[in-house]
PDB file of N, CA and C in Angstrom:
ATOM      1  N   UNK A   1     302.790 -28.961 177.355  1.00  0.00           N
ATOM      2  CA  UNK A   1     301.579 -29.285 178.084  1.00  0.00           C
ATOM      3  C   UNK A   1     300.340 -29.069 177.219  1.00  0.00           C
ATOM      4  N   UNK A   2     300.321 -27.972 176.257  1.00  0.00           N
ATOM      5  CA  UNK A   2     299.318 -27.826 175.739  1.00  0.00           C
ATOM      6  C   UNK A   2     298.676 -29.219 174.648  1.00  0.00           C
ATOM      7  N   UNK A   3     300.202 -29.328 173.958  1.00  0.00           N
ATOM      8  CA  UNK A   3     300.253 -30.800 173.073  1.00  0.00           C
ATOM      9  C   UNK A   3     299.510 -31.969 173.675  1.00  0.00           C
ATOM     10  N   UNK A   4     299.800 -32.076 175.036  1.00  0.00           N
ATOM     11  CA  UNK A   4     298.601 -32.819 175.832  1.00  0.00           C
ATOM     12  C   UNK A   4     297.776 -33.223 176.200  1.00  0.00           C
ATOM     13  N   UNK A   5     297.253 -31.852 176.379  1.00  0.00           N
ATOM     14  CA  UNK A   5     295.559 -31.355 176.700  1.00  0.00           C
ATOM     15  C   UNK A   5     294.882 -31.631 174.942  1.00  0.00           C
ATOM     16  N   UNK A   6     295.945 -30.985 174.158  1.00  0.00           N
ATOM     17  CA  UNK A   6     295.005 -31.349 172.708  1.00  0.00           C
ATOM     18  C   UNK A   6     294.315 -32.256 172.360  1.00  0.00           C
ATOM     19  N   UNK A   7     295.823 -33.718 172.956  1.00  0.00           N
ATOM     20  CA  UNK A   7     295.966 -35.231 172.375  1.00  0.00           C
ATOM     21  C   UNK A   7     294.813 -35.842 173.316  1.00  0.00           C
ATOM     22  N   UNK A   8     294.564 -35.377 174.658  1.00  0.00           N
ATOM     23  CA  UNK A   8     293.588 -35.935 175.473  1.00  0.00           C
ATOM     24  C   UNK A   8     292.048 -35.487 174.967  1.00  0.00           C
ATOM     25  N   UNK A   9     291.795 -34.271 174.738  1.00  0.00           N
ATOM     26  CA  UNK A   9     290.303 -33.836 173.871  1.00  0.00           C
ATOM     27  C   UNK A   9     290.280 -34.306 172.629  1.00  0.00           C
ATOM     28  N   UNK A  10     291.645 -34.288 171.892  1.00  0.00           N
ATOM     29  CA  UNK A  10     291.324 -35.175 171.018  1.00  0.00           C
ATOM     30  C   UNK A  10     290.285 -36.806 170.760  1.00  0.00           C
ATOM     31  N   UNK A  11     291.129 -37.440 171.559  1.00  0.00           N
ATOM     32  CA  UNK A  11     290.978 -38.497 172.253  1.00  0.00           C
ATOM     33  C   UNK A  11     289.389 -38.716 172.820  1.00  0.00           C
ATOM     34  N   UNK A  12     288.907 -37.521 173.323  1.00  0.00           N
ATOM     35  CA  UNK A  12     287.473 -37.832 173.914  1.00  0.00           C
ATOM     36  C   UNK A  12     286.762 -37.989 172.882  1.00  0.00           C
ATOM     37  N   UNK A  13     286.854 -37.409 172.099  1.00  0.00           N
ATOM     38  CA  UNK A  13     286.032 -36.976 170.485  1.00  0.00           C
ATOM     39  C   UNK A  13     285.920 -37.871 169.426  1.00  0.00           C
ATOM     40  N   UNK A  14     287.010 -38.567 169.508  1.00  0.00           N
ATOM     41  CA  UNK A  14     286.978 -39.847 169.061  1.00  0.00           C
ATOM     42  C   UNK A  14     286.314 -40.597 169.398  1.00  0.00           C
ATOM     43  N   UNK A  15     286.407 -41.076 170.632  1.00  0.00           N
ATOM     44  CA  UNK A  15     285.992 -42.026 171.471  1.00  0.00           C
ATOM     45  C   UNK A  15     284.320 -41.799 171.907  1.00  0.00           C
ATOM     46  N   UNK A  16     284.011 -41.295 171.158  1.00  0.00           N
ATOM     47  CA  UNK A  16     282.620 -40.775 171.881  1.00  0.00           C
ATOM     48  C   UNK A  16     281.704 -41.257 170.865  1.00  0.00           C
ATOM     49  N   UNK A  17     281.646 -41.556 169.496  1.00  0.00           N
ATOM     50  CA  UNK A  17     280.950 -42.069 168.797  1.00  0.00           C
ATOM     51  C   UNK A  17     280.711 -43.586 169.081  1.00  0.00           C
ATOM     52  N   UNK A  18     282.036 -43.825 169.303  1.00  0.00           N
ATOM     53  CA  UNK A  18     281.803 -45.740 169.826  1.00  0.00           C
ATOM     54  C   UNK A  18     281.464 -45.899 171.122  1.00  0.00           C
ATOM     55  N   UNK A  19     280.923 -45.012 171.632  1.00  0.00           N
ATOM     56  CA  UNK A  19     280.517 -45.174 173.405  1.00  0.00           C
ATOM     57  C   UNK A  19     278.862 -45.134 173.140  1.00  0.00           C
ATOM     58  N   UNK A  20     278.535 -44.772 171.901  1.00  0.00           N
ATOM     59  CA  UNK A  20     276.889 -44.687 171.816  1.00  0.00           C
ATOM     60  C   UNK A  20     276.702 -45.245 170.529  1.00  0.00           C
ATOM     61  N   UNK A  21     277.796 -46.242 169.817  1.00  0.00           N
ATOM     62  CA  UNK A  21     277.716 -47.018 168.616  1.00  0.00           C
ATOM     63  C   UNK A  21     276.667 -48.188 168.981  1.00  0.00           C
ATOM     64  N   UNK A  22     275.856 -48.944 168.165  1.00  0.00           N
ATOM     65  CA  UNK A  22     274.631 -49.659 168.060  1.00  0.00           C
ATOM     66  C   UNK A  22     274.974 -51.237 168.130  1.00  0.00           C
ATOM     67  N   UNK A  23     276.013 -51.019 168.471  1.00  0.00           N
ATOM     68  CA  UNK A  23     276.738 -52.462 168.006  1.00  0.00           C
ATOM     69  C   UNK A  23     277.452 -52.884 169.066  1.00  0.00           C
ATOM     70  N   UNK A  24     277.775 -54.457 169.071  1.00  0.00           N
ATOM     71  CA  UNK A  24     278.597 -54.834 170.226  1.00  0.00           C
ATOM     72  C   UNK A  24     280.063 -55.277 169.756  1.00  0.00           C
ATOM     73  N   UNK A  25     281.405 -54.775 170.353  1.00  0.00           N
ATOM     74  CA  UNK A  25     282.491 -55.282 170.151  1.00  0.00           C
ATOM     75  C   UNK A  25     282.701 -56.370 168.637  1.00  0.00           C
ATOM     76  N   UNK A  26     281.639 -56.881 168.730  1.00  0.00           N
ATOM     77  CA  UNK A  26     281.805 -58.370 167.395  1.00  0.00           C
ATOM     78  C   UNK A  26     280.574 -57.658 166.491  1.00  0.00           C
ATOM     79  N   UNK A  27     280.465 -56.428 166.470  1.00  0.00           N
ATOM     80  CA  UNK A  27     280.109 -56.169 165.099  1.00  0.00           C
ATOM     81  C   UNK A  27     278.296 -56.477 165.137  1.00  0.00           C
ATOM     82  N   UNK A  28     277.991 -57.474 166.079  1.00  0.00           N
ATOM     83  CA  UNK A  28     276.384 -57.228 166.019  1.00  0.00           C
ATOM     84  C   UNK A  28     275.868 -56.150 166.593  1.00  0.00           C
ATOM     85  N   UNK A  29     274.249 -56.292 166.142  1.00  0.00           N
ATOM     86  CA  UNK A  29     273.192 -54.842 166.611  1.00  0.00           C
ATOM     87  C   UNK A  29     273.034 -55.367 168.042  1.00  0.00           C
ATOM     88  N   UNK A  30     273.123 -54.302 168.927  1.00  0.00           N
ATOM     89  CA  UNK A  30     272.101 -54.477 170.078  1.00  0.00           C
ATOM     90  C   UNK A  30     270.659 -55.120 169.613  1.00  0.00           C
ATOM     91  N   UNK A  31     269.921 -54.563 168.811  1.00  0.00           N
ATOM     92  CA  UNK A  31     268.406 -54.922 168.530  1.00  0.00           C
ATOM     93  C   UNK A  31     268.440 -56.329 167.744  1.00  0.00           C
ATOM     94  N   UNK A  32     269.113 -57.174 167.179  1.00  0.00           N
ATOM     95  CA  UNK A  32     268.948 -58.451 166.903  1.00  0.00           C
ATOM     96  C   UNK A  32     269.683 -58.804 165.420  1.00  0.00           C
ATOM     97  N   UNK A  33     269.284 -59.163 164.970  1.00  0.00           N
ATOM     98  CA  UNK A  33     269.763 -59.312 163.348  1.00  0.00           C
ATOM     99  C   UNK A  33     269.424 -60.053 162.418  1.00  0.00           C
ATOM    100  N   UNK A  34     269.713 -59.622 161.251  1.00  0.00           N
ATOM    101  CA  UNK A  34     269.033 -59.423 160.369  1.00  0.00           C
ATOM    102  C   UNK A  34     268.394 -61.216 159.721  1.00  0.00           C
ATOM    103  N   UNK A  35     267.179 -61.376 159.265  1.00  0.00           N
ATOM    104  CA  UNK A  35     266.535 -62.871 158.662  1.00  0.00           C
ATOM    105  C   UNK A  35     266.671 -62.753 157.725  1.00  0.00           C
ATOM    106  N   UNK A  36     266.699 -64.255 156.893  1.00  0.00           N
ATOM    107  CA  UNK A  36     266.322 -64.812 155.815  1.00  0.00           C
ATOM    108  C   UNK A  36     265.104 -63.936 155.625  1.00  0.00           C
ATOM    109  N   UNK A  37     264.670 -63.861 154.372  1.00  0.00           N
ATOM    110  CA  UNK A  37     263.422 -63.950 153.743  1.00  0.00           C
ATOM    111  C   UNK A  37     262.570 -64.711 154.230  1.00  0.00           C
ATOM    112  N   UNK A  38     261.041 -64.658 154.894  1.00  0.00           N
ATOM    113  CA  UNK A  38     260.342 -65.099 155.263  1.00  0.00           C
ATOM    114  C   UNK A  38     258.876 -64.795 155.203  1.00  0.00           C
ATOM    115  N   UNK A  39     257.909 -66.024 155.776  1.00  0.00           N
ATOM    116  CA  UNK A  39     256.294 -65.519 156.039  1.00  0.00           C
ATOM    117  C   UNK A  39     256.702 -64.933 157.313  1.00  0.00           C
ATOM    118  N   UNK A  40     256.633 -63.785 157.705  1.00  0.00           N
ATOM    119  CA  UNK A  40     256.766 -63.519 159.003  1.00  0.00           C
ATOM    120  C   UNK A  40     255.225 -62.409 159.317  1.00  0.00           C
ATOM    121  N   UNK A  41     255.482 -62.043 160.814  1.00  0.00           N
ATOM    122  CA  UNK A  41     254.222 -61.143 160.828  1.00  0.00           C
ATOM    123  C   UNK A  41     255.030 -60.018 159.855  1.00  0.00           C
ATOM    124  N   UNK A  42     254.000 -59.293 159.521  1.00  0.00           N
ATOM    125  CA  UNK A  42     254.478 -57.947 158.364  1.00  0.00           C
ATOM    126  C   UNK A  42     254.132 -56.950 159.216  1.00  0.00           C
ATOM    127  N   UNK A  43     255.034 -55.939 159.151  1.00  0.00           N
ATOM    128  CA  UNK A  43     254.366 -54.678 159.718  1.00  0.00           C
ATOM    129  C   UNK A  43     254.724 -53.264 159.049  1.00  0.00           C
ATOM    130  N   UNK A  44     253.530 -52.522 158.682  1.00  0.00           N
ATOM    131  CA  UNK A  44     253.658 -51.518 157.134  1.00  0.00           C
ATOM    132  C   UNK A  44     254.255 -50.336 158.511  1.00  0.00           C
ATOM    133  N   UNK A  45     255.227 -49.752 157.749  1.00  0.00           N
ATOM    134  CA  UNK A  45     255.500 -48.439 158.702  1.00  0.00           C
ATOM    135  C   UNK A  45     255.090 -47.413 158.305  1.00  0.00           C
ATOM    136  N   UNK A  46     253.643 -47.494 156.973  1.00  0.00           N
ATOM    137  CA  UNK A  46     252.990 -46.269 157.088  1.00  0.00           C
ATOM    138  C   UNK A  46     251.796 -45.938 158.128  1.00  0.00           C
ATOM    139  N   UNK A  47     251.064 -47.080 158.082  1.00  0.00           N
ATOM    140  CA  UNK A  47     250.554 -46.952 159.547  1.00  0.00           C
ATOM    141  C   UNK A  47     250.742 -46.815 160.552  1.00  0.00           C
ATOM    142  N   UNK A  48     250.103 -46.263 161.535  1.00  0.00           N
ATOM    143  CA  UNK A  48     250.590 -45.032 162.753  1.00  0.00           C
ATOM    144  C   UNK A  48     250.043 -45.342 163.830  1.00  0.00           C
ATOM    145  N   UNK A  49     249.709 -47.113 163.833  1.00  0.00           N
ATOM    146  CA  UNK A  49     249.265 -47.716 164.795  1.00  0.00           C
ATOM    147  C   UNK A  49     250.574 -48.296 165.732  1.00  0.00           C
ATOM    148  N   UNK A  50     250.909 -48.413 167.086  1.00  0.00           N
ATOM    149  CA  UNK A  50     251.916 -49.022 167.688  1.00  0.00           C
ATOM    150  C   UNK A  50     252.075 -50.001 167.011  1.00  0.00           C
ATOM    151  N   UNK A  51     254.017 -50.356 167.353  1.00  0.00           N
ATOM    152  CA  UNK A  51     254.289 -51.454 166.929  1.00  0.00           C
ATOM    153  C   UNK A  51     254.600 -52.055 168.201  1.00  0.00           C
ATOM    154  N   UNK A  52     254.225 -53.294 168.682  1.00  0.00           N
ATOM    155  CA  UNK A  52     254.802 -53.761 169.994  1.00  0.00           C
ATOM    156  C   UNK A  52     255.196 -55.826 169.633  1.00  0.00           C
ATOM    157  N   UNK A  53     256.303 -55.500 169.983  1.00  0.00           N
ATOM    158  CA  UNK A  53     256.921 -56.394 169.383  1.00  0.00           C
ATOM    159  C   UNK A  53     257.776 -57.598 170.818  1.00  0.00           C
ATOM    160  N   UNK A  54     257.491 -58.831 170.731  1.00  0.00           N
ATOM    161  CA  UNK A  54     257.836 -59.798 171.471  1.00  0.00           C
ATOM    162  C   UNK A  54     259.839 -59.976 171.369  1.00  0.00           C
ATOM    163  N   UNK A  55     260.583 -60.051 172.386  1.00  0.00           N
ATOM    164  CA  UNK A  55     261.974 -60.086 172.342  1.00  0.00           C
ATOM    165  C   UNK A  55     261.839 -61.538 171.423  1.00  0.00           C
ATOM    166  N   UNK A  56     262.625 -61.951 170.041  1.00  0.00           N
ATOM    167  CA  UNK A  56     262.900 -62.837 170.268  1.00  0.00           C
ATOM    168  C   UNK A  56     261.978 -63.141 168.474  1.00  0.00           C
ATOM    169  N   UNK A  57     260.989 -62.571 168.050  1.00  0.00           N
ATOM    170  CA  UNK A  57     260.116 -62.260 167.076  1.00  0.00           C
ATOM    171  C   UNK A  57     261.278 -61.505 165.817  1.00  0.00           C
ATOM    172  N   UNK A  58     260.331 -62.176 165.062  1.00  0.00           N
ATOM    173  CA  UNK A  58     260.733 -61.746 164.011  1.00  0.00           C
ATOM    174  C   UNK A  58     259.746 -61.352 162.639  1.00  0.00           C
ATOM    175  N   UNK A  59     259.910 -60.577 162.119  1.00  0.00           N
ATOM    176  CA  UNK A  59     259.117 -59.478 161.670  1.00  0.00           C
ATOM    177  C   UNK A  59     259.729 -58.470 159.916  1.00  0.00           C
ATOM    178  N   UNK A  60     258.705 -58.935 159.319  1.00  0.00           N
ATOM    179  CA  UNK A  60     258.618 -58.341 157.755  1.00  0.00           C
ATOM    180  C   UNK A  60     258.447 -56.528 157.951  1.00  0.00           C
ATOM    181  N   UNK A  61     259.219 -55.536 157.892  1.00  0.00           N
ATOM    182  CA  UNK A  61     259.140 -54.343 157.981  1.00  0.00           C
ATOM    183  C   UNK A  61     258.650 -54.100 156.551  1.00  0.00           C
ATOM    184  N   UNK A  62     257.765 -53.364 156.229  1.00  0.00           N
ATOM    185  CA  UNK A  62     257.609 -52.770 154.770  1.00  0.00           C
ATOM    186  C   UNK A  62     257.607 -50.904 154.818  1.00  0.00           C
ATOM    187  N   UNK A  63     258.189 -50.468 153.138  1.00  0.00           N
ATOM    188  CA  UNK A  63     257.851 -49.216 153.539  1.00  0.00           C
ATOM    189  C   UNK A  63     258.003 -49.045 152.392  1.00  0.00           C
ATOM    190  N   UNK A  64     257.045 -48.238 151.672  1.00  0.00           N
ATOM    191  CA  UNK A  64     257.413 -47.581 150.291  1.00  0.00           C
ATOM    192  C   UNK A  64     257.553 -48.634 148.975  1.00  0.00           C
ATOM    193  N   UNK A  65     257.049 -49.777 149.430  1.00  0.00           N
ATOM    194  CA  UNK A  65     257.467 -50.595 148.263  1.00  0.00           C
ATOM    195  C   UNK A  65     258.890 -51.869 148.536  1.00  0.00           C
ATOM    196  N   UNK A  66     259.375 -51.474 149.437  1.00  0.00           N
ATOM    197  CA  UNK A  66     260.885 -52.554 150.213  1.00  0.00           C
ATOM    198  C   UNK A  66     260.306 -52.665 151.303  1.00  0.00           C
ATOM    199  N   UNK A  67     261.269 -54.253 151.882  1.00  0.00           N
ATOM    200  CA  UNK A  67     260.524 -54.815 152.443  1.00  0.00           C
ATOM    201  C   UNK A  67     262.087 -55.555 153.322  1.00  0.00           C
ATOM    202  N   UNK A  68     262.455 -55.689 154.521  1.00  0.00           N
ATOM    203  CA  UNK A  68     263.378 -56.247 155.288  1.00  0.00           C
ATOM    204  C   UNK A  68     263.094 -56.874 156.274  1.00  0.00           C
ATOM    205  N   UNK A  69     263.660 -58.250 156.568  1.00  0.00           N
ATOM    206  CA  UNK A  69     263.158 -58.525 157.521  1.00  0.00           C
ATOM    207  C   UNK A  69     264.148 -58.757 158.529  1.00  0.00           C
ATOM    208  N   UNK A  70     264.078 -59.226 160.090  1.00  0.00           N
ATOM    209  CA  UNK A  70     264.906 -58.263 161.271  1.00  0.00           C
ATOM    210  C   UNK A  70     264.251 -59.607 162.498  1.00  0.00           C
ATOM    211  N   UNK A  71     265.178 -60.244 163.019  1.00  0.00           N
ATOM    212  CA  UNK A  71     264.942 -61.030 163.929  1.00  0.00           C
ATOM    213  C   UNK A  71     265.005 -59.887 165.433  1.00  0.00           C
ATOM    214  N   UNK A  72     264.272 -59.832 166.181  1.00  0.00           N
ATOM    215  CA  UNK A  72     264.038 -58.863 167.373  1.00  0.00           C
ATOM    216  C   UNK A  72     265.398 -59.507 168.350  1.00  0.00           C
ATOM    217  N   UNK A  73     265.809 -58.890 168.754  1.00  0.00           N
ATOM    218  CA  UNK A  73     266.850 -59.367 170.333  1.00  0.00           C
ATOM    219  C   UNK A  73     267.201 -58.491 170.924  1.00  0.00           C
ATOM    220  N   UNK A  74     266.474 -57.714 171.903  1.00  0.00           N
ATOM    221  CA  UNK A  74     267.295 -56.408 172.386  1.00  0.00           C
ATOM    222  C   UNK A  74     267.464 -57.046 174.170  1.00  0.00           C
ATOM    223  N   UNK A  75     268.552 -56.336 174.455  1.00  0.00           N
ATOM    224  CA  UNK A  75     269.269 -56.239 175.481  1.00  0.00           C
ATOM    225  C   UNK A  75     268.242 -55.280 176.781  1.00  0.00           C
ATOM    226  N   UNK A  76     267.538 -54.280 176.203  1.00  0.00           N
ATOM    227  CA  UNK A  76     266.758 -53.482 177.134  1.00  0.00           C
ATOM    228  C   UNK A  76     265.448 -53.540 176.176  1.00  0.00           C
ATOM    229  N   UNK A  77     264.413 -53.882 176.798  1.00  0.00           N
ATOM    230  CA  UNK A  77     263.210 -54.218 176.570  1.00  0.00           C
ATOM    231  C   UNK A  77     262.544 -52.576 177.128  1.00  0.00           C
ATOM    232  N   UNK A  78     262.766 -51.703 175.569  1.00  0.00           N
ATOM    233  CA  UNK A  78     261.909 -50.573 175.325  1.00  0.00           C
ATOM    234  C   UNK A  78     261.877 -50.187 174.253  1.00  0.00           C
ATOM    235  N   UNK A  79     261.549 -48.853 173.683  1.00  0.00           N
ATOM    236  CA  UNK A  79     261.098 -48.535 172.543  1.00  0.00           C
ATOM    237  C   UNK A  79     262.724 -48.537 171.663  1.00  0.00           C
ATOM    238  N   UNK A  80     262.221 -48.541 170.581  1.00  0.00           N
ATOM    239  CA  UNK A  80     263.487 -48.540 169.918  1.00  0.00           C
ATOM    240  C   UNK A  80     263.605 -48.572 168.526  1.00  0.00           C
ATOM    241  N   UNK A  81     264.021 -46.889 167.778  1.00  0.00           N
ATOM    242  CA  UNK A  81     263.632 -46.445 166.627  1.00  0.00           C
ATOM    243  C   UNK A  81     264.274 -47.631 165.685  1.00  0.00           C
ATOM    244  N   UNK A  82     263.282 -47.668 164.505  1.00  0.00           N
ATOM    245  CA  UNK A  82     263.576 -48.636 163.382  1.00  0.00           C
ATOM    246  C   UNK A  82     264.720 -48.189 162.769  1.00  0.00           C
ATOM    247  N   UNK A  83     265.214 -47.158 162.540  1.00  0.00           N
ATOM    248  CA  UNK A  83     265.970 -46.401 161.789  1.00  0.00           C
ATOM    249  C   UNK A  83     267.744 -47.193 162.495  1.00  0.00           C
ATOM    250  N   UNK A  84     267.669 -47.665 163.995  1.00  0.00           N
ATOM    251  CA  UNK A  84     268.784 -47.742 164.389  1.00  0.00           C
ATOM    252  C   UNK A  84     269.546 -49.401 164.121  1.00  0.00           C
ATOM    253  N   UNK A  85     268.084 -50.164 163.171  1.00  0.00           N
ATOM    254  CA  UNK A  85     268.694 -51.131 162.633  1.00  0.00           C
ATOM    255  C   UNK A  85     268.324 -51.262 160.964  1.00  0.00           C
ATOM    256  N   UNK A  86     267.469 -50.682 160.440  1.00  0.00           N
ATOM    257  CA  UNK A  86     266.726 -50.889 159.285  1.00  0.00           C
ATOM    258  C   UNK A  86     268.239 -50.941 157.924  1.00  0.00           C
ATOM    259  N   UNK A  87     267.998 -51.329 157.053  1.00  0.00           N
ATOM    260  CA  UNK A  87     269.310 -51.193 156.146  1.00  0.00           C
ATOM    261  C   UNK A  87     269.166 -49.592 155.552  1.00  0.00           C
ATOM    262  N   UNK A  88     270.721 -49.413 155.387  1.00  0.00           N
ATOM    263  CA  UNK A  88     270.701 -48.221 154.751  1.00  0.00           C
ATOM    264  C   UNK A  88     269.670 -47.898 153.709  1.00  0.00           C
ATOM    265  N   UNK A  89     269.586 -46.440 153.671  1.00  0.00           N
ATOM    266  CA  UNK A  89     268.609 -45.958 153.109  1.00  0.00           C
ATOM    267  C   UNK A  89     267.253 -46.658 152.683  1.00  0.00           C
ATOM    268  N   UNK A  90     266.835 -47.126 153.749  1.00  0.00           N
ATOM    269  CA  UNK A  90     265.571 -47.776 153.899  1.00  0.00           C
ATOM    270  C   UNK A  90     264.573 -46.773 154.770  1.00  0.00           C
ATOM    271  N   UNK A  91     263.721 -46.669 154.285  1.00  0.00           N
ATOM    272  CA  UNK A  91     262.396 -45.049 154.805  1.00  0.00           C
ATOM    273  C   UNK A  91     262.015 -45.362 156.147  1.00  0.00           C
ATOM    274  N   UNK A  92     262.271 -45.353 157.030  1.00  0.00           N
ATOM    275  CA  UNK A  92     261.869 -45.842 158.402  1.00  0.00           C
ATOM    276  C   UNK A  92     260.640 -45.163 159.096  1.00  0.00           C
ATOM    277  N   UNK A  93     260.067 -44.092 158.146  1.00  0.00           N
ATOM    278  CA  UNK A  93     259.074 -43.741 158.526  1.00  0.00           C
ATOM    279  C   UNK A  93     259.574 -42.552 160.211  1.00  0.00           C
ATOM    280  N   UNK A  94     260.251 -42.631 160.665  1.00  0.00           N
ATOM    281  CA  UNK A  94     260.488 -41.983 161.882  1.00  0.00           C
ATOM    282  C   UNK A  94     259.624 -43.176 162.867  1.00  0.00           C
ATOM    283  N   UNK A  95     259.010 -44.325 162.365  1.00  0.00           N
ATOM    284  CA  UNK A  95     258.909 -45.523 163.435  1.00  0.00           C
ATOM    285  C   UNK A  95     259.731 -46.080 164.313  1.00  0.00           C
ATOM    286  N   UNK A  96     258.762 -46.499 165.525  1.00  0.00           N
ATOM    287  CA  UNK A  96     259.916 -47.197 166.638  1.00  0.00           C
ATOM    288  C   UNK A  96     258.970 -48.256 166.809  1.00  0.00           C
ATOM    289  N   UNK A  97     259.722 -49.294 167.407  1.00  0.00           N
ATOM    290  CA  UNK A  97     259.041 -50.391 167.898  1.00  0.00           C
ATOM    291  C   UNK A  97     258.945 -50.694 169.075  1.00  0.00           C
ATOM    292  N   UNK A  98     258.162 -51.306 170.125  1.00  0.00           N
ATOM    293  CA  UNK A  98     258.458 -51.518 171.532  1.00  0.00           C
ATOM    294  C   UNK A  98     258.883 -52.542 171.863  1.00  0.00           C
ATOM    295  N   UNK A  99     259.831 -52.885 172.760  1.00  0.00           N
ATOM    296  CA  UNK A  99     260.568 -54.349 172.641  1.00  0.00           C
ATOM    297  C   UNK A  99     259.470 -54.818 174.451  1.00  0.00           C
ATOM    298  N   UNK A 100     258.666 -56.280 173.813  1.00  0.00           N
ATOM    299  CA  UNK A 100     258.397 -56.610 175.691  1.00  0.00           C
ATOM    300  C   UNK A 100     259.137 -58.021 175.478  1.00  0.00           C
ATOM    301  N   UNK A 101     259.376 -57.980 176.817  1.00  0.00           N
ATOM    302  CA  UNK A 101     260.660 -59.516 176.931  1.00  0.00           C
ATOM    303  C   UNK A 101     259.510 -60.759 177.155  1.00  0.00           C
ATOM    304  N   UNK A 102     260.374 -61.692 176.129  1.00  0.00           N
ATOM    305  CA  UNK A 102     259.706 -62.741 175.806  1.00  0.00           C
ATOM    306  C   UNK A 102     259.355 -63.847 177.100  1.00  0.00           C
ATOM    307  N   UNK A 103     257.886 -64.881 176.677  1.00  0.00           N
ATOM    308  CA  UNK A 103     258.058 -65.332 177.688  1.00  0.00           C
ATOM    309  C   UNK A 103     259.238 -65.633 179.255  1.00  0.00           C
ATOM    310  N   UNK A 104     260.119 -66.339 178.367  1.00  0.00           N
ATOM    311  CA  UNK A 104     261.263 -67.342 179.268  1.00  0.00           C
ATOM    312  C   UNK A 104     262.036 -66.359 180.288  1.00  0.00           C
ATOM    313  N   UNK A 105     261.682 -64.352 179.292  1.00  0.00           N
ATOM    314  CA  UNK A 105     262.612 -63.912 180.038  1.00  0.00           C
ATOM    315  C   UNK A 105     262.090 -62.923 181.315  1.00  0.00           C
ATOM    316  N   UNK A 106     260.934 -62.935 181.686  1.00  0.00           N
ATOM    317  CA  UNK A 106     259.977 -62.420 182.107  1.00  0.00           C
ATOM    318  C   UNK A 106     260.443 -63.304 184.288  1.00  0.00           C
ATOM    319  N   UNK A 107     260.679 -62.397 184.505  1.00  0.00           N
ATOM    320  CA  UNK A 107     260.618 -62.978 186.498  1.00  0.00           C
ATOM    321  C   UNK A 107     259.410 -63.792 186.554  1.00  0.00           C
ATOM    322  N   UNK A 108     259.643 -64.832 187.624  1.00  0.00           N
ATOM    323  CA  UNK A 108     258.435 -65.065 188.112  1.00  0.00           C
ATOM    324  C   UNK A 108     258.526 -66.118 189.497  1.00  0.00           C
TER     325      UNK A 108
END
């Protein structure tokens, strides 16, 4: 019985990283993914002015000298740290962005 109880806590512990993983089943971000190179709006993440960002936008992140850019698509239209899509070891500043839902998706 004990072998049991192990294999079952085991089991939770595992399973608990992919219950709050960033990604959906097929490997995309919740928050959108990633663009071509583009003129897009730019937004420096040393400045400490809000970022508020349209669902659906797409957007030149800079920081430190690198520069990525990130088509917006989130599923819940709220804040949502840069860090949880930015490429590895890219300076995210501890920035978040605010997601508001784009026209089309807005009640009315």
């Amino acid at each position: 019985m004990k072998n049991i109880n192990a294999l079952y806590i085991a089991g939770i512990f595992l399973a608990c990283p992919m219950a709050h993983a960033d990604t959906f089943p097929n490997g995309q971000s919740h928050y959108g993914s990633p663009a071509p190179a583009g003129s897009y709006r730019s937004v420096d993440l040393s400045q400490k002015t809000p970022i508020n960002v349209t669902c659906g936008e797409t957007l030149n992140f800079t920081s430190k000298g690198r520069t990525f850019a990130w088509k917006v698509s989130s599923i819940r239209h709220s804040h949502v740290p840069v860090a949880r899509f930015a490429p590895p070891g890219f300076d995210t500043q501890g920035r978040s962005i605010f997601v508001m839902p784009a026209e089309h998706e807005r009640g009315g």
